[in-house]
Protein backbone atom coordinates (compact mmCIF):
# COMPACT_ATOMS: atom_id res chain seq x y z
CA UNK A 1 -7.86 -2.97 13.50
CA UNK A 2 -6.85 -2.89 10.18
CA UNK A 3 -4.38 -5.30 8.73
CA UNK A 4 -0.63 -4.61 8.64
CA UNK A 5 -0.34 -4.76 4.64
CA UNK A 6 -3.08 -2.46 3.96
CA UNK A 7 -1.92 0.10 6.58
CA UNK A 8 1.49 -0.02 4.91
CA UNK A 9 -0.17 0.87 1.73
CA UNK A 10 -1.92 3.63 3.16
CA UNK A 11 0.89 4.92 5.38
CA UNK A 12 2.71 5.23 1.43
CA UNK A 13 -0.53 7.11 -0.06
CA UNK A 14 -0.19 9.09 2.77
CA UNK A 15 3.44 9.68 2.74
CA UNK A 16 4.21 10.08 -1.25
CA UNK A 17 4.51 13.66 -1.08
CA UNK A 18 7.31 13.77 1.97
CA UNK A 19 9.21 10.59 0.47
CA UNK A 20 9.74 12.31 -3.02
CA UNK A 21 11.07 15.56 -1.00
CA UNK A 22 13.44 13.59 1.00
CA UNK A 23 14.60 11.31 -1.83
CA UNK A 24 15.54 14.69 -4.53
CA UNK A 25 16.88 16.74 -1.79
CA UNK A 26 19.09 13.95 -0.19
CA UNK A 27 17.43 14.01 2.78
CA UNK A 28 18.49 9.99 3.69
CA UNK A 29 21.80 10.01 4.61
CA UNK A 30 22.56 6.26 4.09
CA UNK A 31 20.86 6.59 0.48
CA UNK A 32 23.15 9.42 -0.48
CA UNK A 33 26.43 7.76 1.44
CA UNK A 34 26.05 4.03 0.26
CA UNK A 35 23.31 2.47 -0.57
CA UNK A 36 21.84 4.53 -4.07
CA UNK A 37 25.25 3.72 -5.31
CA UNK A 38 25.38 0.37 -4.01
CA UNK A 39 22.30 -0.83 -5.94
CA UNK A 40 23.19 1.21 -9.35
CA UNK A 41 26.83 -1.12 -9.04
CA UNK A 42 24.59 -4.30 -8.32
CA UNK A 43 22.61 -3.55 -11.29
CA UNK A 44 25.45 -2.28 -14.04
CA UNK A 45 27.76 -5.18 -13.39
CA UNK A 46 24.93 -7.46 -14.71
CA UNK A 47 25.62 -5.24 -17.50
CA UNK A 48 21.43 -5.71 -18.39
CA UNK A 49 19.89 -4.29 -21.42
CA UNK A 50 16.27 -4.10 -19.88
CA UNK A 51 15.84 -3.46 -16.47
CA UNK A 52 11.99 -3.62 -14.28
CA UNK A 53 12.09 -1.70 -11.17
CA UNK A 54 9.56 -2.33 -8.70
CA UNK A 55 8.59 -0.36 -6.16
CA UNK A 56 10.14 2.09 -8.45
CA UNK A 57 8.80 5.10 -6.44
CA UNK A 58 9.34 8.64 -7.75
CA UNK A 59 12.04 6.65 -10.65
CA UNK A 60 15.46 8.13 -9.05
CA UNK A 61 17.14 4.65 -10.14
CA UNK A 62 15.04 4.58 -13.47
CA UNK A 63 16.75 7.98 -14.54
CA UNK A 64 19.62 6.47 -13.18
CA UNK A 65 20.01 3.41 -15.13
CA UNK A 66 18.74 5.62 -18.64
CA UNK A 67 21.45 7.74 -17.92
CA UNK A 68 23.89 4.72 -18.22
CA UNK A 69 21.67 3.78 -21.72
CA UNK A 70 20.00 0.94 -20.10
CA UNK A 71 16.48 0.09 -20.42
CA UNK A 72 14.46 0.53 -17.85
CA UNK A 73 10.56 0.14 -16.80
CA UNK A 74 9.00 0.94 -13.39
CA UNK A 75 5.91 0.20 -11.89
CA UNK A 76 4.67 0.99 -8.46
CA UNK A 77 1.45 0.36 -5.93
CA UNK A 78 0.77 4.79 -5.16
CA UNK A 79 -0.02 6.48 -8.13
CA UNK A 80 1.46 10.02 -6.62
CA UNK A 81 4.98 8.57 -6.85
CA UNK A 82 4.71 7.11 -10.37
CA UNK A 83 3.09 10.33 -11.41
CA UNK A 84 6.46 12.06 -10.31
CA UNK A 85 8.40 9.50 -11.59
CA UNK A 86 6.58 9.84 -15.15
CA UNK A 87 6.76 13.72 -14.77
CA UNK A 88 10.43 13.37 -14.10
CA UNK A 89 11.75 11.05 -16.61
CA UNK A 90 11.50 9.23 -19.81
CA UNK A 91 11.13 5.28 -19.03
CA UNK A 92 7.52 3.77 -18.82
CA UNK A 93 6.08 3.63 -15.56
CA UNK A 94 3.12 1.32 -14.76
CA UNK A 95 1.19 1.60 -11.77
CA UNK A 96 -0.15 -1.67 -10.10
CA UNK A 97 -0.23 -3.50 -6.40
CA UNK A 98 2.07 -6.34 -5.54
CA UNK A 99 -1.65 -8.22 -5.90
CA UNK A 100 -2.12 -7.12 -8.91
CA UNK A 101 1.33 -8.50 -10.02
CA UNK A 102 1.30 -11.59 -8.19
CA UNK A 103 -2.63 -11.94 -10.47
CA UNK A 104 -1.08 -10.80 -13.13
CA UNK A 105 -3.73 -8.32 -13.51
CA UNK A 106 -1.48 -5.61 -15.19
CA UNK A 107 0.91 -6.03 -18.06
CA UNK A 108 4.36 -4.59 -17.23
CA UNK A 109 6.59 -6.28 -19.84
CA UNK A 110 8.54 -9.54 -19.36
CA UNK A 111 11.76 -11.03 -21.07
CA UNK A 112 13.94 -8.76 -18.60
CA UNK A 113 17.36 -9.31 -17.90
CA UNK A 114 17.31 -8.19 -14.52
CA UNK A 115 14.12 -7.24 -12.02
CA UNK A 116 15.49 -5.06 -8.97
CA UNK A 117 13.35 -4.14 -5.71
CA UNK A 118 15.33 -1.70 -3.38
CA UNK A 119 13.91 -0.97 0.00
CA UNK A 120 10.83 -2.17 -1.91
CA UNK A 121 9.79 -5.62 -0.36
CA UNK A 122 8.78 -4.06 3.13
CA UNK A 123 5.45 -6.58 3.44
CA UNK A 124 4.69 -9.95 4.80
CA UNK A 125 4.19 -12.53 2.34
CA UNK A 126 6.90 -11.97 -0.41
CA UNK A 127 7.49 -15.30 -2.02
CA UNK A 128 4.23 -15.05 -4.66
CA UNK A 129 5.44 -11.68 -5.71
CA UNK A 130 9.18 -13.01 -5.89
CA UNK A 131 7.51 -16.04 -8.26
CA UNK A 132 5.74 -14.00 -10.71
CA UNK A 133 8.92 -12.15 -11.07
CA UNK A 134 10.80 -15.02 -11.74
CA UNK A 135 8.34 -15.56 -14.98
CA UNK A 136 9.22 -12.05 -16.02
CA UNK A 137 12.90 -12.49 -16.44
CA UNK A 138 14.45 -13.88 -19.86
CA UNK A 139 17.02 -16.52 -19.81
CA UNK A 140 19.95 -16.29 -17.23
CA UNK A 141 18.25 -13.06 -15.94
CA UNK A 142 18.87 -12.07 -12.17
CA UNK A 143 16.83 -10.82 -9.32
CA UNK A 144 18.46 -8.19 -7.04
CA UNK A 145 16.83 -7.07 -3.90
CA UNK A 146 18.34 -4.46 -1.26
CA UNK A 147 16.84 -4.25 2.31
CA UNK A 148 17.78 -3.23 5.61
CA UNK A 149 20.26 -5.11 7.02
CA UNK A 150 18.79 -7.32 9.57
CA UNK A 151 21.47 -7.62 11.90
CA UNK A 152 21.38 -3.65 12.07
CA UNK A 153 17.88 -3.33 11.86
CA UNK A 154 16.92 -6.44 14.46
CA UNK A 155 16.90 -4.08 17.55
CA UNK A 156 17.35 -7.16 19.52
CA UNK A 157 15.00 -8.88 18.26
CA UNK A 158 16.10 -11.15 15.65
CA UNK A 159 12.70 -12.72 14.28
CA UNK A 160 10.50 -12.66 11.61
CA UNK A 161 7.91 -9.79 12.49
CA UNK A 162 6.22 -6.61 11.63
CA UNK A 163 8.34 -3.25 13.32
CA UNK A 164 7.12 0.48 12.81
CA UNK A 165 8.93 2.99 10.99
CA UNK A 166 7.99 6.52 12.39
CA UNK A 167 10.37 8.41 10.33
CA UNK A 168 11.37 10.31 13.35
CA UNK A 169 13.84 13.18 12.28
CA UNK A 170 12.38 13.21 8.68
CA UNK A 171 10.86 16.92 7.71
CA UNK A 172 7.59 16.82 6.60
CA UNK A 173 4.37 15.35 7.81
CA UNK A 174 4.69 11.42 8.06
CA UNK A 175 2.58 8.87 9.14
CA UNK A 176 4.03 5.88 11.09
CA UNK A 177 4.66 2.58 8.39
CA UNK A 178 4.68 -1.01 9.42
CA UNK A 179 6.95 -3.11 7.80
CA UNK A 180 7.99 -6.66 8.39
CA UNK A 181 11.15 -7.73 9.36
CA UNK A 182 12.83 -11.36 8.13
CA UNK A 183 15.66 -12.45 9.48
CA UNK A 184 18.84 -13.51 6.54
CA UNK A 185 17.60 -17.42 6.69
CA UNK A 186 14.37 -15.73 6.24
CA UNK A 187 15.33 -13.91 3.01
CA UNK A 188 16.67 -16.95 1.67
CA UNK A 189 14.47 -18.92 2.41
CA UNK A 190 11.36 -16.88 0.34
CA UNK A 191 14.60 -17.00 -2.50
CA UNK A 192 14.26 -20.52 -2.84
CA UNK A 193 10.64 -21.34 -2.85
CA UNK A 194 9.91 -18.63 -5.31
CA UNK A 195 12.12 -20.57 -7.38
CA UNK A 196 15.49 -18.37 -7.20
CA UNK A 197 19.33 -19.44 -6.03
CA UNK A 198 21.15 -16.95 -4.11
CA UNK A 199 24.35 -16.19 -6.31
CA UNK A 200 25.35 -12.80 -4.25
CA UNK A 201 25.36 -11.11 -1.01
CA UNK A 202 26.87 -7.86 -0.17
CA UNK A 203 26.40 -5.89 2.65
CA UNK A 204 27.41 -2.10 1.59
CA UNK A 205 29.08 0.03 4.51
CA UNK A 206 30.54 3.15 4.81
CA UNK A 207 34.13 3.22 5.94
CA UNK A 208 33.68 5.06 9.00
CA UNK A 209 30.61 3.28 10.09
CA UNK A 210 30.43 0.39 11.90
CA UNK A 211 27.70 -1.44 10.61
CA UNK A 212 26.03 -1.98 7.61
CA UNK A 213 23.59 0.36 5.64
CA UNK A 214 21.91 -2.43 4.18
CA UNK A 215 21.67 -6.31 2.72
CA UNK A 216 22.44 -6.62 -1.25
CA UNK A 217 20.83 -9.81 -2.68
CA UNK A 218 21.58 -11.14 -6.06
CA UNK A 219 19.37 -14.09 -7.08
CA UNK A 220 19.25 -16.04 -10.24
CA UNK A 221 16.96 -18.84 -11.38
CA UNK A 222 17.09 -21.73 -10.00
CA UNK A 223 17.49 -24.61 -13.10
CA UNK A 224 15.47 -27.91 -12.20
């Protein structure tokens, strides 16, 4: 049986084509409600001047955040999402694995002011990845991460684990993703040994819902 992280990889190969439909059309209704805007606010009250996206996917946020004149790279692990991303904007867009980053195997820039991952850190073992993007940032630069909420998204089951995502009442032709859950000690927990303080948490909501869309992380580095 194949191993959870490479199945989520493939489940993404698999599913680049669907994703970019749903994400231009508005197909998410929590993206188009709370949470695109909620990350764009995170991001613009840093008031950055170079921004890395990763797990930029097809680059909504990187036209996004040029549209607002800020400076922005992306890079992603499936090449059919930072082909559309490339096709439908202007910012660089690299494409490498979290392995490859974490190796430092692919040159995406450093020196940034701010590195965001939204809905992007869906695998196991974070806290390498979160460490080699701590020695991207410049000086007093800031990590932000949004994820699902894990209060909302614990089921009843609140511990660390890998879940499936079957995209059930998505269009298109999806295969079923595994992704792992971490509980909110959990998430700051991988913070701080990567090196990072928590400085922020928000949890965006829609008024008339009555729980969460998702967690909003700010991180900066930690001084020793």
């Amino acid at each position: 049986m194949p191993a959870p992280e490479s199945t989520l990889l493939q489940s993404w190969h698999h599913n680049a084509t669907s994703w970019i439909e749903a994400v231009r059309t508005g197909a998410i209704e929590s993206r188009r409600q709370v949470t695109d805007q909620a990350i764009l606010l995170a991001v613009q009250s840093r008031q950055p001047e170079r921004v890395l996206d990763l797990g930029c996917g097809e680059g909504w946020l990187l036209r996004a955040l040029t549209e607002r004149s800020i400076e922005a790279v992306g890079v992603d692990g499936d090449a059919t999402l930072v082909e559309a991303a490339r096709a439908a904007g202007s910012s660089p867009v690299h494409v490498a694995s979290y392995e490859a980053l974490v190796e430092a195997r692919v040159d995406i820039g450093r020196d940034y002011n701010l590195i965001c991952a939204n809905f992007a850190l869906l695998h196991q073992d974070i806290i390498p990845l979160l460490a080699a993007m701590n020695a991207l940032l410049a000086p007093g630069g800031a990590l932000v991460i949004q994820t699902l909420h894990p209060w909302t998204a614990a089921a009843g089951d609140y511990q660390d684990g890998w879940r499936n995502e079957t995209f059930a009442g998505f269009k298109g032709q999806w295969q079923p993703m595994p992704w792992y859950f971490r509980t909110l000690s959990s998430w700051i927990n991988a913070l701080d040994m990567a090196g990072f303080r928590l400085a922020g948490l928000q949890e965006p909501q829609h008024p008339q819902s009555p729980v969460p869309q998702s967690l909003l992380l700010v991180a900066e580095q930690r001084e020793w």
